[in-house]
C-alpha atoms as a PDB file:
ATOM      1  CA  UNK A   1      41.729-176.510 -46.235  1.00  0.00           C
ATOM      2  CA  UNK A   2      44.594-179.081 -46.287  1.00  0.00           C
ATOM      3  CA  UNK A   3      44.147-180.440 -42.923  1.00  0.00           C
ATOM      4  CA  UNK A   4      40.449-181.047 -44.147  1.00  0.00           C
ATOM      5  CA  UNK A   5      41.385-182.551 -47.252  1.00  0.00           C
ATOM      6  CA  UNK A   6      43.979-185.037 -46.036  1.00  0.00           C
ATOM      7  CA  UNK A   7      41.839-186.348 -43.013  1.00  0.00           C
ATOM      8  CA  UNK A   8      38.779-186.668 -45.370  1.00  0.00           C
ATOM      9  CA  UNK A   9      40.602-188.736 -48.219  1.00  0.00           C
ATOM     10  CA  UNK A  10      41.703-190.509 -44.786  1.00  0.00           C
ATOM     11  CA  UNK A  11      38.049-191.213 -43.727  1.00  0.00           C
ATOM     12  CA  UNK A  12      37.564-192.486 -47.678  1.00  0.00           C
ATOM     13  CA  UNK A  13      40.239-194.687 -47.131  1.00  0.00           C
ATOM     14  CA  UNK A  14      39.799-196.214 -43.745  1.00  0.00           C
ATOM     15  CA  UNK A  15      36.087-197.029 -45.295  1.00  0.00           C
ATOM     16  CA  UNK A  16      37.294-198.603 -48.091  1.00  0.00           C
ATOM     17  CA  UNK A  17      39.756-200.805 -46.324  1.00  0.00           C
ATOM     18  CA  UNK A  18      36.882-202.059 -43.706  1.00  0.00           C
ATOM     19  CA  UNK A  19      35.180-203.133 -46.730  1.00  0.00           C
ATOM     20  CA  UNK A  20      38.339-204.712 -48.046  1.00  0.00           C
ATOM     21  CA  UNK A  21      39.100-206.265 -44.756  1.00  0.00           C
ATOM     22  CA  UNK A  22      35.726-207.843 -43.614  1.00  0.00           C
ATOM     23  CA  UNK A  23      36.721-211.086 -45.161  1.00  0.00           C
ATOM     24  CA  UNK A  24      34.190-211.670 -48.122  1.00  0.00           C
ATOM     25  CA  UNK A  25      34.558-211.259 -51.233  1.00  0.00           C
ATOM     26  CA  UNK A  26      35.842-213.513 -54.516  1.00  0.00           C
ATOM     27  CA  UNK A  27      37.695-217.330 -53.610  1.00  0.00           C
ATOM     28  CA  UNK A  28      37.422-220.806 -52.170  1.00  0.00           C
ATOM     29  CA  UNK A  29      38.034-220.313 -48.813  1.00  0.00           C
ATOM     30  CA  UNK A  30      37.374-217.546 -45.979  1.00  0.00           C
ATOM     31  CA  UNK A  31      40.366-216.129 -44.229  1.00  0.00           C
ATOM     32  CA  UNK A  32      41.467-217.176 -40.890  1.00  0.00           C
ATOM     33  CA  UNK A  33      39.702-215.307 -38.361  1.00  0.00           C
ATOM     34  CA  UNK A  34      42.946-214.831 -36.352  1.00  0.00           C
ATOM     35  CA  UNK A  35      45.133-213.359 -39.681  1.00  0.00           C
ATOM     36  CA  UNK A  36      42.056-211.487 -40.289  1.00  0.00           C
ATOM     37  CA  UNK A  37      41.903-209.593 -36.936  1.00  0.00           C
ATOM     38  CA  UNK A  38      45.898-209.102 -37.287  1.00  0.00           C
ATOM     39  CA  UNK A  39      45.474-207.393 -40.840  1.00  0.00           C
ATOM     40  CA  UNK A  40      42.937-205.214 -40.016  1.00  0.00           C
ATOM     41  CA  UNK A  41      44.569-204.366 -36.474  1.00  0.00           C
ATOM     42  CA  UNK A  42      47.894-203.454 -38.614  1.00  0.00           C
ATOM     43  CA  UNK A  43      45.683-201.537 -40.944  1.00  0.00           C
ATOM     44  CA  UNK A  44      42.938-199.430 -39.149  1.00  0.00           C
ATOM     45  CA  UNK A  45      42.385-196.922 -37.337  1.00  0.00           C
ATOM     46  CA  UNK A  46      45.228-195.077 -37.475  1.00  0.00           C
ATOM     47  CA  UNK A  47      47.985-192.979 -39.896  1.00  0.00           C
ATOM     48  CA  UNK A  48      47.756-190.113 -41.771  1.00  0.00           C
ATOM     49  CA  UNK A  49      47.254-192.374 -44.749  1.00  0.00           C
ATOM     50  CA  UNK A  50      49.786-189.756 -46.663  1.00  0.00           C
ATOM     51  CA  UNK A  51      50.668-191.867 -49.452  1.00  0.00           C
ATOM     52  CA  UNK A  52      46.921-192.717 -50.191  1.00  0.00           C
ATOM     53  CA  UNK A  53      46.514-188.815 -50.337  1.00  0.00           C
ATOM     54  CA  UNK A  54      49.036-187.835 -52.674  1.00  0.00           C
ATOM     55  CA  UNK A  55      47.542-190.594 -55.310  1.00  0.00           C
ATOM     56  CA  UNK A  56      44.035-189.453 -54.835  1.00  0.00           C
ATOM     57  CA  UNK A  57      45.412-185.706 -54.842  1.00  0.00           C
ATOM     58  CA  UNK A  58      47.767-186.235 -58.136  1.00  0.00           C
ATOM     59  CA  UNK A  59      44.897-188.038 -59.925  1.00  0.00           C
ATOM     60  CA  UNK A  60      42.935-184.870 -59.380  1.00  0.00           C
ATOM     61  CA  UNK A  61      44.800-182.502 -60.732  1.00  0.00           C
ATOM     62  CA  UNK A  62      43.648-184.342 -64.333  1.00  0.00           C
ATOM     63  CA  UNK A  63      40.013-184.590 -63.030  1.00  0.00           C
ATOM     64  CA  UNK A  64      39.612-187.482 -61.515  1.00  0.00           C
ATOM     65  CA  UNK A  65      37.352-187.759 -58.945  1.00  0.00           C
ATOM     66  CA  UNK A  66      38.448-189.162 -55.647  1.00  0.00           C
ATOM     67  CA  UNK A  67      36.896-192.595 -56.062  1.00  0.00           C
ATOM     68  CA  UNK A  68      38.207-193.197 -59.373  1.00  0.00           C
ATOM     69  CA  UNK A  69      41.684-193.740 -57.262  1.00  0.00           C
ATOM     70  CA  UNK A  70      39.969-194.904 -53.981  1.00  0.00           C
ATOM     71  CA  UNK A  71      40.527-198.691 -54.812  1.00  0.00           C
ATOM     72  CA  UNK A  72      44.209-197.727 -56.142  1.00  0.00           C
ATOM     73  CA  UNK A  73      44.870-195.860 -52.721  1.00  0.00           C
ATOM     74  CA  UNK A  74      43.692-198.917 -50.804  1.00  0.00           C
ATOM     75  CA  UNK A  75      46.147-201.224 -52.283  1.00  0.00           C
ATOM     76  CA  UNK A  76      48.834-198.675 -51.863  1.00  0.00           C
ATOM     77  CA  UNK A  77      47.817-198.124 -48.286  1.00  0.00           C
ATOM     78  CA  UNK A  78      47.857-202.202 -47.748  1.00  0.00           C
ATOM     79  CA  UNK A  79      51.208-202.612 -49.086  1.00  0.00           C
ATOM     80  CA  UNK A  80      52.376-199.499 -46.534  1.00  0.00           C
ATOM     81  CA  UNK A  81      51.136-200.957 -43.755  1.00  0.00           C
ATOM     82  CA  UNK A  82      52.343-204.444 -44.514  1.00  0.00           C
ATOM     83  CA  UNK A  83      55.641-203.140 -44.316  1.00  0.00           C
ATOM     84  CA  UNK A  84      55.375-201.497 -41.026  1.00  0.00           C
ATOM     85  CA  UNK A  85      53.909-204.640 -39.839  1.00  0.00           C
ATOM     86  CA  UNK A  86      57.634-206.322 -40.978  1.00  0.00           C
ATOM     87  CA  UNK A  87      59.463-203.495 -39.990  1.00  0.00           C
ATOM     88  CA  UNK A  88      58.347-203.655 -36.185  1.00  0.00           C
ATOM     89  CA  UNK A  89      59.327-207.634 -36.010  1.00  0.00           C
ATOM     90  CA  UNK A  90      62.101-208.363 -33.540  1.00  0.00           C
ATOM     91  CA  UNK A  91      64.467-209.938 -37.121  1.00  0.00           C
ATOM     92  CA  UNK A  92      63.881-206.078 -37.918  1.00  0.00           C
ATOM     93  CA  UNK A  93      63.170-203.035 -36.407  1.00  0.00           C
ATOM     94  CA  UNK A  94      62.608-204.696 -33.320  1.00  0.00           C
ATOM     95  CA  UNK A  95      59.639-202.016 -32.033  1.00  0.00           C
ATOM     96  CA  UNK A  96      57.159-202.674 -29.438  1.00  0.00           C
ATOM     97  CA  UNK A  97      54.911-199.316 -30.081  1.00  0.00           C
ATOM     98  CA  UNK A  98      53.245-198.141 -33.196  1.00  0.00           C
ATOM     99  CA  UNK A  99      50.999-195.505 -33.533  1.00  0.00           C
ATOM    100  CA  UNK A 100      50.479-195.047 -30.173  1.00  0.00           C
ATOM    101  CA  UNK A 101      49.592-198.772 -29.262  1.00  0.00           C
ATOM    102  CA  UNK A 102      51.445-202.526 -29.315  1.00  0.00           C
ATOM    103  CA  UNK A 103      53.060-203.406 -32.641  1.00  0.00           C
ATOM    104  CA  UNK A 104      50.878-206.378 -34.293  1.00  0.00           C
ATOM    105  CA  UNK A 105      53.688-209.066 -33.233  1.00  0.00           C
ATOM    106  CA  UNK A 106      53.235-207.536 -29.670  1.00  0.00           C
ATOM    107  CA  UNK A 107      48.880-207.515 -30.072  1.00  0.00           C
ATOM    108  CA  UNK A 108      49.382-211.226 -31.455  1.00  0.00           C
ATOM    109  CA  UNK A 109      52.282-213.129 -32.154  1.00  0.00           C
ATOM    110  CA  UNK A 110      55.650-212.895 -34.597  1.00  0.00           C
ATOM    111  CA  UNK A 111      53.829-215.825 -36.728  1.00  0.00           C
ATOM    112  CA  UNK A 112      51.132-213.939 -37.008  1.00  0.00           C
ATOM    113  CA  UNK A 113      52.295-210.441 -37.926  1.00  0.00           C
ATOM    114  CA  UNK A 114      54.467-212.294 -40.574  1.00  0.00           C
ATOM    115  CA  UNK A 115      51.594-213.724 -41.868  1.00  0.00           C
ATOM    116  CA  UNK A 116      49.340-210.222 -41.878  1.00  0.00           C
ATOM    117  CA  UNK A 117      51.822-208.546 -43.396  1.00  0.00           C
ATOM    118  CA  UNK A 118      52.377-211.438 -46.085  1.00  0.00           C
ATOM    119  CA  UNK A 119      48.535-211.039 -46.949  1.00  0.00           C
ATOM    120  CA  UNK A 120      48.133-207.293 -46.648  1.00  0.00           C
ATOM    121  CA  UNK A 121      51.011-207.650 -49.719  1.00  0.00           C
ATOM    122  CA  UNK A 122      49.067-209.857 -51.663  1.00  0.00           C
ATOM    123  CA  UNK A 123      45.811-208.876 -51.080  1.00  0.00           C
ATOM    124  CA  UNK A 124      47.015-205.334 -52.521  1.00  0.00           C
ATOM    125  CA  UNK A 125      47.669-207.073 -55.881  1.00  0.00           C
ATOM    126  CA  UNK A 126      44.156-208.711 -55.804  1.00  0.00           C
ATOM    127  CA  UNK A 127      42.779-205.097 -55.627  1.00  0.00           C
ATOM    128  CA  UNK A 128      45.278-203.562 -58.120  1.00  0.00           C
ATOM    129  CA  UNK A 129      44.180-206.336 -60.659  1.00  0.00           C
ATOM    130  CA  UNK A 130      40.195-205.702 -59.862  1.00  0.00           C
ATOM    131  CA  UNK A 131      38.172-203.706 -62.567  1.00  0.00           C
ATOM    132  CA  UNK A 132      36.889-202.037 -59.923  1.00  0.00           C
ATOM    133  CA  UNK A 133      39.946-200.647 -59.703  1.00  0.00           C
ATOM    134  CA  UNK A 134      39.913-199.198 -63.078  1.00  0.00           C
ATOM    135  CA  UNK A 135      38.248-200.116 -66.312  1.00  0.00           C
ATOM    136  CA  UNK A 136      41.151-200.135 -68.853  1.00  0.00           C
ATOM    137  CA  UNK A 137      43.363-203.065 -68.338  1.00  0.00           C
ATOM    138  CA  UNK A 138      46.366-201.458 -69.808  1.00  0.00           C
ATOM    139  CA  UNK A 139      46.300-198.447 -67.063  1.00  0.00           C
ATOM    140  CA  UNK A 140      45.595-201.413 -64.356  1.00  0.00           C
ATOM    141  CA  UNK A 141      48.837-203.312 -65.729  1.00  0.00           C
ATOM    142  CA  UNK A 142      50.790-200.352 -65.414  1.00  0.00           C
ATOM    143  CA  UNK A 143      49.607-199.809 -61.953  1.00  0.00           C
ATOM    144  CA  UNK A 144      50.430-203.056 -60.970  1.00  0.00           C
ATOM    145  CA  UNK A 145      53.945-203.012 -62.271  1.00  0.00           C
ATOM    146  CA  UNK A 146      54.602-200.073 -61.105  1.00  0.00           C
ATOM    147  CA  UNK A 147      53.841-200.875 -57.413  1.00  0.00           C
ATOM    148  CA  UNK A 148      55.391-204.511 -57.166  1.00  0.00           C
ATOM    149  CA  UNK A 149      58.922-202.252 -58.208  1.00  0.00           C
ATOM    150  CA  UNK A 150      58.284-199.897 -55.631  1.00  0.00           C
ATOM    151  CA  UNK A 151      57.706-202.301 -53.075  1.00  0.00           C
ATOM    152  CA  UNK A 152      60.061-205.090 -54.177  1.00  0.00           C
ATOM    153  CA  UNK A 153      64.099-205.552 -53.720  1.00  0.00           C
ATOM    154  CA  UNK A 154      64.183-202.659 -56.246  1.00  0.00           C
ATOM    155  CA  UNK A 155      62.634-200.505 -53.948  1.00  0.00           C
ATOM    156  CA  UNK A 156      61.354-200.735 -50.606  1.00  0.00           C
ATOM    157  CA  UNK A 157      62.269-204.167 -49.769  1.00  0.00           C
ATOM    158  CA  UNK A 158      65.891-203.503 -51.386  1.00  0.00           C
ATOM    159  CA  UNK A 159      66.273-200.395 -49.117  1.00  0.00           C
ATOM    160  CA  UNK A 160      65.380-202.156 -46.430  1.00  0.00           C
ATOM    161  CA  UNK A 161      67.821-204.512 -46.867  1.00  0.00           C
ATOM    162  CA  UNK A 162      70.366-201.733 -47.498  1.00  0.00           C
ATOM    163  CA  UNK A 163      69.061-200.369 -43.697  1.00  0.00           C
ATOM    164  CA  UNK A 164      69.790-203.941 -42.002  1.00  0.00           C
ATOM    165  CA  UNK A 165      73.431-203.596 -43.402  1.00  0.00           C
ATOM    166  CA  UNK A 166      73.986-199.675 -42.887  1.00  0.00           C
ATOM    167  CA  UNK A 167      74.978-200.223 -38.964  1.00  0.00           C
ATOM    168  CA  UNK A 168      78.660-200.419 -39.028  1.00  0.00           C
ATOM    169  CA  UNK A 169      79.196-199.254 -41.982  1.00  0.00           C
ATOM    170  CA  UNK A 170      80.666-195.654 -43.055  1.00  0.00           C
ATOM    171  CA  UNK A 171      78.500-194.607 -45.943  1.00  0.00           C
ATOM    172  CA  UNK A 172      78.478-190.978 -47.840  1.00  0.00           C
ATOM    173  CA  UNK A 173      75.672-188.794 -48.666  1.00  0.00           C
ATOM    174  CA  UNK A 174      74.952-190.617 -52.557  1.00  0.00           C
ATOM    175  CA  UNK A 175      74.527-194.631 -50.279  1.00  0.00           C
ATOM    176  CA  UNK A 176      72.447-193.010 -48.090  1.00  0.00           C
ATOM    177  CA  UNK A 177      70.020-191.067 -50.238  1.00  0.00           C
ATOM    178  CA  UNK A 178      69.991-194.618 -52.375  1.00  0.00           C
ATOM    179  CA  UNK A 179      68.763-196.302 -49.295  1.00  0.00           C
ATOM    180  CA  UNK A 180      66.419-193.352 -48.072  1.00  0.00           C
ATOM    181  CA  UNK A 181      64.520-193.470 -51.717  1.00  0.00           C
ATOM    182  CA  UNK A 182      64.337-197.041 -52.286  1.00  0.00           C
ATOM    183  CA  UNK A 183      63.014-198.027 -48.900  1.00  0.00           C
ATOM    184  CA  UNK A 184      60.838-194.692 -48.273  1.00  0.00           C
ATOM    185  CA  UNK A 185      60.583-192.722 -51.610  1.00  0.00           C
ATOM    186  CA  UNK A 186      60.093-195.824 -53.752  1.00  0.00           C
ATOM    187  CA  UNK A 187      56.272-195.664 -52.425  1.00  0.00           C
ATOM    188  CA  UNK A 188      55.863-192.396 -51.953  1.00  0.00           C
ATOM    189  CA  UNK A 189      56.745-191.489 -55.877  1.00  0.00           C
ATOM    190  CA  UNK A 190      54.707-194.317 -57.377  1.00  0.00           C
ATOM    191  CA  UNK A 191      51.800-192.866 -55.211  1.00  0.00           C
ATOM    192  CA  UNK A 192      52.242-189.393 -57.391  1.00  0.00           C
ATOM    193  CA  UNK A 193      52.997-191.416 -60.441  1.00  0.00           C
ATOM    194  CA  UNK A 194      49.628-194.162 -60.081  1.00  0.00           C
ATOM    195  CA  UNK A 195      47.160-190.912 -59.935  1.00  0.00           C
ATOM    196  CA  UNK A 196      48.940-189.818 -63.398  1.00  0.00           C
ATOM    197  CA  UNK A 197      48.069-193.287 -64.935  1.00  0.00           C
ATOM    198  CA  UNK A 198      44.376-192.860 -63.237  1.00  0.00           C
ATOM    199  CA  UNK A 199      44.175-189.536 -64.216  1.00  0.00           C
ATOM    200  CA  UNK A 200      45.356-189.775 -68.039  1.00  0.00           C
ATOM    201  CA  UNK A 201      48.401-188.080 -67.358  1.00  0.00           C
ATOM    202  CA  UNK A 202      50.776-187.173 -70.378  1.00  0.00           C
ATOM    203  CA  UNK A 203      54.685-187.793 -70.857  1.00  0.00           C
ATOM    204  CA  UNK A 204      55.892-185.009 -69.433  1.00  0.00           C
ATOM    205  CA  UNK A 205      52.915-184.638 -66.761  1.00  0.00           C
ATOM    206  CA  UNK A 206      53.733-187.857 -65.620  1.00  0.00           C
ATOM    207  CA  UNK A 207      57.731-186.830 -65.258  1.00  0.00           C
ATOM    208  CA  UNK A 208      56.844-183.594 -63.176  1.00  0.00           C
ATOM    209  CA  UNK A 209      54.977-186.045 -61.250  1.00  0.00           C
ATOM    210  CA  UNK A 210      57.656-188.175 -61.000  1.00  0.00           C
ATOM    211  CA  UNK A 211      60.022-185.399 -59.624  1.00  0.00           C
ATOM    212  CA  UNK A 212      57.701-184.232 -57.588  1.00  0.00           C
ATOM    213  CA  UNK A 213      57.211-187.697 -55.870  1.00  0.00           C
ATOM    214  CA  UNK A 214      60.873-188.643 -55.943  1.00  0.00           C
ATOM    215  CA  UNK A 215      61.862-185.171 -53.979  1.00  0.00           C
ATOM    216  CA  UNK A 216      59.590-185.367 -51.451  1.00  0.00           C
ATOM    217  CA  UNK A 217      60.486-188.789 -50.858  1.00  0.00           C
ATOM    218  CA  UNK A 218      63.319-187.476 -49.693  1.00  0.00           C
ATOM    219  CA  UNK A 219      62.012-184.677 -47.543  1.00  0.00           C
ATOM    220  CA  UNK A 220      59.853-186.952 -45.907  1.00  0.00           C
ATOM    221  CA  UNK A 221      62.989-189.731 -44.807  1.00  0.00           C
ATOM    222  CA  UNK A 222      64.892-186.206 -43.921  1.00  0.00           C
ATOM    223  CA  UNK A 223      61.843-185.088 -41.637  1.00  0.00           C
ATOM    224  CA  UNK A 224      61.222-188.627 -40.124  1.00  0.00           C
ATOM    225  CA  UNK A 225      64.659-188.490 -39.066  1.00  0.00           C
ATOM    226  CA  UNK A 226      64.352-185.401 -37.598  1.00  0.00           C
ATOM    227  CA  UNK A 227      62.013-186.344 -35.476  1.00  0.00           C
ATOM    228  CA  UNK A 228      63.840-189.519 -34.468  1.00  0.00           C
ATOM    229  CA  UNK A 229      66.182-187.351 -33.259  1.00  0.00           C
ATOM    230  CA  UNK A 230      64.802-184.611 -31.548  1.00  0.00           C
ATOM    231  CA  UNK A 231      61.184-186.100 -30.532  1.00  0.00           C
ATOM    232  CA  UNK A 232      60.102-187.974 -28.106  1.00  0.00           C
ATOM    233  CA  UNK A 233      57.467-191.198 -27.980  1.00  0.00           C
ATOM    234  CA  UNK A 234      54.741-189.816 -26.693  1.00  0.00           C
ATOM    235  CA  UNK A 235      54.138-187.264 -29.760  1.00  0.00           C
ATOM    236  CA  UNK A 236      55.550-189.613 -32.153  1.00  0.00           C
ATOM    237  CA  UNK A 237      53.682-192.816 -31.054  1.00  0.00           C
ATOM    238  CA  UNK A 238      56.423-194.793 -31.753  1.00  0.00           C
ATOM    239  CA  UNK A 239      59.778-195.168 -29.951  1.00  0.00           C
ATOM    240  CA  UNK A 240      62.487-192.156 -30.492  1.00  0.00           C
ATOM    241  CA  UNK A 241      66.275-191.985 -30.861  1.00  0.00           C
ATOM    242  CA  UNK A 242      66.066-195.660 -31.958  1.00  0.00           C
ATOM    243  CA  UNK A 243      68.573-194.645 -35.618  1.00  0.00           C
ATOM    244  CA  UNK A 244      71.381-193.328 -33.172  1.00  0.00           C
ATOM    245  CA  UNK A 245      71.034-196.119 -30.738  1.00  0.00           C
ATOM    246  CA  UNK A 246      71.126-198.676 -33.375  1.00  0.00           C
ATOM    247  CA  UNK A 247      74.248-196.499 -35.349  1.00  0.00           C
ATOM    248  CA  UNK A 248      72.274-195.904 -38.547  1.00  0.00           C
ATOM    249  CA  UNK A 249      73.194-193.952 -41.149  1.00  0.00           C
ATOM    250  CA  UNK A 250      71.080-190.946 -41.995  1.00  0.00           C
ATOM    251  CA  UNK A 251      72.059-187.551 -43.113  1.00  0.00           C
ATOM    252  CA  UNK A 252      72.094-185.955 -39.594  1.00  0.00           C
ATOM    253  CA  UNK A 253      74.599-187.886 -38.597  1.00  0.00           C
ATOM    254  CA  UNK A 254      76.538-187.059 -41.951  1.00  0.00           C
ATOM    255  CA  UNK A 255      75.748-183.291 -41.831  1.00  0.00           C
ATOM    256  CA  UNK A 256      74.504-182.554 -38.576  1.00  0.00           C
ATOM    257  CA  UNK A 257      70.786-180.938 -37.720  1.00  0.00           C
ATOM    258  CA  UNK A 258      71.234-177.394 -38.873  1.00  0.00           C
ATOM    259  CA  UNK A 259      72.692-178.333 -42.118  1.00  0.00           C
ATOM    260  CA  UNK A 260      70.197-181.025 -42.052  1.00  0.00           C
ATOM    261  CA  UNK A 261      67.151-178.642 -41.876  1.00  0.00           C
ATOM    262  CA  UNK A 262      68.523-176.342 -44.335  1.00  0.00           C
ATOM    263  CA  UNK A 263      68.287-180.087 -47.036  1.00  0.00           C
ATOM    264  CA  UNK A 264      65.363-180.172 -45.889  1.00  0.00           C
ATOM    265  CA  UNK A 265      64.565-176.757 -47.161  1.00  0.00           C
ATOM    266  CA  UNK A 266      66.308-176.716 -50.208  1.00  0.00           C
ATOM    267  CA  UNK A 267      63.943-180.239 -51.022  1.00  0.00           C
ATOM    268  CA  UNK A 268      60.719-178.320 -50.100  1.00  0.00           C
ATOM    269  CA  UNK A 269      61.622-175.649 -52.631  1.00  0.00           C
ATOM    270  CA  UNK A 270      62.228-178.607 -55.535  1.00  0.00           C
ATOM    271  CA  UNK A 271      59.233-180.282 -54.690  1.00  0.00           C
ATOM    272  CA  UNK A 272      57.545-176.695 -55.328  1.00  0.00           C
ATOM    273  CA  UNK A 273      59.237-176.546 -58.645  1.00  0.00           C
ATOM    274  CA  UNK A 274      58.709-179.587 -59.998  1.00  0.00           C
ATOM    275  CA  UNK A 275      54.287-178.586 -59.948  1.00  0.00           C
ATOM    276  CA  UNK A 276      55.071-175.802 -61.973  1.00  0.00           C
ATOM    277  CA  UNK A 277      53.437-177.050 -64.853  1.00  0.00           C
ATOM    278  CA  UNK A 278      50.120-177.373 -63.139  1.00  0.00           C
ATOM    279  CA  UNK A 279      49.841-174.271 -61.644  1.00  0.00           C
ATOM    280  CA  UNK A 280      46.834-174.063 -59.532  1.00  0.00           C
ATOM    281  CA  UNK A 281      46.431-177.070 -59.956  1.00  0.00           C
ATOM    282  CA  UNK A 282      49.512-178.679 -57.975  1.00  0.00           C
ATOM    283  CA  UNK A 283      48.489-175.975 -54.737  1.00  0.00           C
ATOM    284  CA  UNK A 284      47.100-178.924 -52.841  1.00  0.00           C
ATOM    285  CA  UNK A 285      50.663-181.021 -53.508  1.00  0.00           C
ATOM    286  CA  UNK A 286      52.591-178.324 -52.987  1.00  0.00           C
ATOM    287  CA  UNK A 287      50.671-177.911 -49.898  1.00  0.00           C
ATOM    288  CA  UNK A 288      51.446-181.229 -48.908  1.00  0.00           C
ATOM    289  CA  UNK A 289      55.237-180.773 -49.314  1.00  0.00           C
ATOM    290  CA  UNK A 290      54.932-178.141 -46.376  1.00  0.00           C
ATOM    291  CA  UNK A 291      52.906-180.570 -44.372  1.00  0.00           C
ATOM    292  CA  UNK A 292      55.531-183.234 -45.180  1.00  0.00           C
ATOM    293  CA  UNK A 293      58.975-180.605 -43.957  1.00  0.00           C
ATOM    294  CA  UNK A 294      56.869-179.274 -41.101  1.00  0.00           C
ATOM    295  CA  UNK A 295      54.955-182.128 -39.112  1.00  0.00           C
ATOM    296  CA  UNK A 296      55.618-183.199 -35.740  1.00  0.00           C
ATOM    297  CA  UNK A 297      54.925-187.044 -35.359  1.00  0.00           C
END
């Protein structure tokens, strides 16, 4: 049932970002058709598309039907894969593989993967500010706000900039869970927290969603480090090992991998706990928790 789920609000995603991506649409001018073929190259046809899945998924549990969010997802899903498009530049990350296939500064150029990534930002604003995207401008505000500080130097931009400094640096368990939720959990909680504002969510629905979104933010850094370390590049699509080459700091190298797994635990539990309130209702996040702990690339 999950696995169906999550690859179908995939498929309702990857549609909605071709239409997004064919280049028409509202303004004076028509996109480069260079920077167009770079965004939708960084975009398409691949990824689980997890963080558009836990919006559409958390908007549900209020009702909402899966297109009321779909625009919302697609923004969210832009501004995720603008940052990997930054991320794999040689000034960063300095990757040459991605999802199984040449980064898009590999595919095209670094000019040009700065520049898709720059308009993959933007263009998730656009959408964010559409009607389409939903009809009362107050809930649109919100969702607007609410992802340009996940996704700015408050949040995943800031942690990113906290990663570029970490090498060299001794830092404790409390740095490195800062860094680990601005750069990764700052997107994944506003995902939970944008299908409360689509959904109608209450106060204190809106701060179990919060929770929820904040702990498995954590759980999913924790995995993805995992697998750094123990997987290889050929099931992860990406290169491996790259944190302890480059001296990062995560929490395996502060605790070690079988204390590390049992954190990992202990944030699967939370993440259980803070759904409580919905009963039934959360089963398909709390669901996705376990997929989150327990995948392999």
């Amino acid at each position: 049932m999950f696995k169906e789920r999550l690859e179908a609000n995939a498929r309702l995603v990857e549609d909605r970002l071709q239409d997004l991506l064919n280049g028409e649409g509202e303004g004076d001018f028509a996109p480069p058709q260079r920077l167009a073929e770079a965004m939708r190259y960084g975009s398409l046809g691949g990824g689980k598309r997890l963080r558009p899945h836990l919006l559409i998924e958390s908007a549900a549990i209020f009702g909402a039907e899966r297109e009321a969010a779909l625009d919302a997802a697609a923004a969210l899903e832009c501004v995720h894969c603008y940052s990997l498009i930054h991320d794999d530049l040689p000034a960063m990350d300095d990757d040459d593989l991605r999802r199984g296939r040449p980064t898009v500064h590999k595919a095209f150029d670094d000019a040009t993967a700065i520049l898709a990534g720059d308009s993959l930002l933007t263009l998730a604003f656009e959408i964010m500010a559409r009607e389409s995207t939903h009809s009362d401008p107050a809930a649109r505000s919100r969702l607007t706000l609410g992802l340009a500080q996940a996704a700015g130097w408050r949040g995943m931009a800031g942690g990113q900039m906290l990663d570029l400094m970490a090498p060299g640096q001794t830092l404790d368990a409390d740095e490195i869970a800062l860094l680990q939720a601005m750069k990764t959990g700052a997107l994944l909680k506003f995902a939970c927290e944008a299908g409360g504002i689509i959904g109608g969510a209450s106060a204190d629905d809106m701060a179990a969603l919060s929770r929820y979104g904040a702990t498995i933010g954590q759980a999913f850094q924790l995995a993805d480090d995992l697998l750094d370390a123990e997987g290889d590049a050929a099931t992860l699509g990406k290169a491996a090992g790259k944190d302890e080459a480059a001296g990062k700091a995560t929490l395996i190298t502060l605790l070690g991998l079988d204390a590390a797994k049992a954190r990992l635990r202990e944030l699967e539990q939370k993440a259980v706990r803070a759904l409580e309130p919905f009963g039934p209702r959360g089963e398909m996040l709390a669901t996705t928790a376990d997929f989150i702990i327990r995948r392999t690339h």
